[in-house]
Protein backbone atom coordinates (compact mmCIF):
# COMPACT_ATOMS: atom_id res chain seq x y z
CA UNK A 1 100.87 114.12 107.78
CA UNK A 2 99.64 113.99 104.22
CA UNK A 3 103.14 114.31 102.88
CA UNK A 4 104.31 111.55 104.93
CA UNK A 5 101.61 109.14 103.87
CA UNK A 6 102.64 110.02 100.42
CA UNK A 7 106.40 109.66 100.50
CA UNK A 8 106.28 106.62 103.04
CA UNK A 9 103.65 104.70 99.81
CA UNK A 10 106.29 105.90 97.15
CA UNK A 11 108.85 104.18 100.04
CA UNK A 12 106.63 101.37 100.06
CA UNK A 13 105.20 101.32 96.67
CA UNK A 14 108.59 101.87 94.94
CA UNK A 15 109.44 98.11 95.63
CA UNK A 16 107.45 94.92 95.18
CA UNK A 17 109.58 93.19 97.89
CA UNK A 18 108.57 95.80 100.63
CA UNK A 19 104.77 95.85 99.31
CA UNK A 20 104.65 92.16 100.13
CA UNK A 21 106.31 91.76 103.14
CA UNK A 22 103.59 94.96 104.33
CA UNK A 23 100.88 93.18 103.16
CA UNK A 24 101.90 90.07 104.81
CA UNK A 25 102.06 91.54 107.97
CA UNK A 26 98.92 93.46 107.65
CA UNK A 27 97.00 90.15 106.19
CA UNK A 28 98.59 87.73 108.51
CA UNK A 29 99.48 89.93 111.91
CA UNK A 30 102.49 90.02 113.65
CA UNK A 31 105.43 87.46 112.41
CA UNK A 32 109.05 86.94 113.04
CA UNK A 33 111.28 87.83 110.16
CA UNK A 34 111.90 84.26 108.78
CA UNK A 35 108.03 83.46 108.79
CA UNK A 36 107.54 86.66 106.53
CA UNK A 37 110.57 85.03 104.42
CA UNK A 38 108.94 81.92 104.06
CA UNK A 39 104.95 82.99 103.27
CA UNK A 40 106.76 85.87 100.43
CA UNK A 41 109.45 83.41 98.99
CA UNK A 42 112.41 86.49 99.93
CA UNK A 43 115.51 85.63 101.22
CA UNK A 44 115.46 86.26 105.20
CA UNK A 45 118.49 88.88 104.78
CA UNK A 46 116.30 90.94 102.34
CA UNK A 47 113.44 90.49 104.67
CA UNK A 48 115.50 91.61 107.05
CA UNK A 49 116.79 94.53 105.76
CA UNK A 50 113.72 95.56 104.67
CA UNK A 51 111.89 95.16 108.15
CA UNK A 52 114.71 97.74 109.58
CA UNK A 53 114.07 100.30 107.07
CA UNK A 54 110.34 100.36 107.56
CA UNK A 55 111.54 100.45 111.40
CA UNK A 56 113.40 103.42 110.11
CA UNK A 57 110.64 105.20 109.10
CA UNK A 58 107.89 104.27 112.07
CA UNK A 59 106.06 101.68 109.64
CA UNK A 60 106.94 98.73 111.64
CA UNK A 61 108.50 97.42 114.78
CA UNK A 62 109.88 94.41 116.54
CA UNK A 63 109.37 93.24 120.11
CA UNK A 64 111.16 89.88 121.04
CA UNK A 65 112.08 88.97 117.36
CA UNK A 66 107.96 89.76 116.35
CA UNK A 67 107.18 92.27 113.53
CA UNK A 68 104.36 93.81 113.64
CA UNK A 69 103.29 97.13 111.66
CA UNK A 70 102.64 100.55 113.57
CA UNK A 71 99.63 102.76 112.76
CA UNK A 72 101.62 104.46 109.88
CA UNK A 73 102.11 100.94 109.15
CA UNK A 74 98.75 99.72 109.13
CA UNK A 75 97.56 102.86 107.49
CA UNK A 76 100.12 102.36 104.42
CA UNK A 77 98.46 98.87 104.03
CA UNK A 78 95.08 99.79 104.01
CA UNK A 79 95.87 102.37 101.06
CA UNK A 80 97.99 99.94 99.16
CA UNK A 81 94.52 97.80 99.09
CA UNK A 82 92.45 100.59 98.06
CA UNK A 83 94.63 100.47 94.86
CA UNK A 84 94.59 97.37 94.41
């Protein structure tokens, strides 16, 4: 489990597009991909794209065009403000 908290913040970490739109939906809650868009200033395809890899890899998931992040999710966030 360790590793995959470390190579899912690398994931994460390794671009400040998917750090934001993580924190967004850990500070704001579950959000539709065009309101993450909007609060980050990223173009809705990125967003987009973005959203389905961290689908990809169990960080996040969408019910009836809602993101919200999973545990692994949630977990990445709350690390990401640790090193803050």
């Amino acid at each position: 489990m360790a590793e995959d908290l470390a190579g899912n913040m690398g994931f994460v970490m390794g671009n400040k597009h998917r750090e934001r739109v993580v924190q967004v939906l850990g500070s704001k809650g579950n959000l539709s991909a065009e309101k993450v868009a909007k609060f980050e200033h990223i173009p809705a395809p990125a967003v987009k794209k973005i959203l389905a890899e961290l689908a990809e890899r169990g960080l996040a998931f969408v019910s009836d065009d809602v993101w919200c992040l999973t545990e692994a999710g949630q977990e990445i966030e709350r690390e990401m403000k640790k090193r803050a």
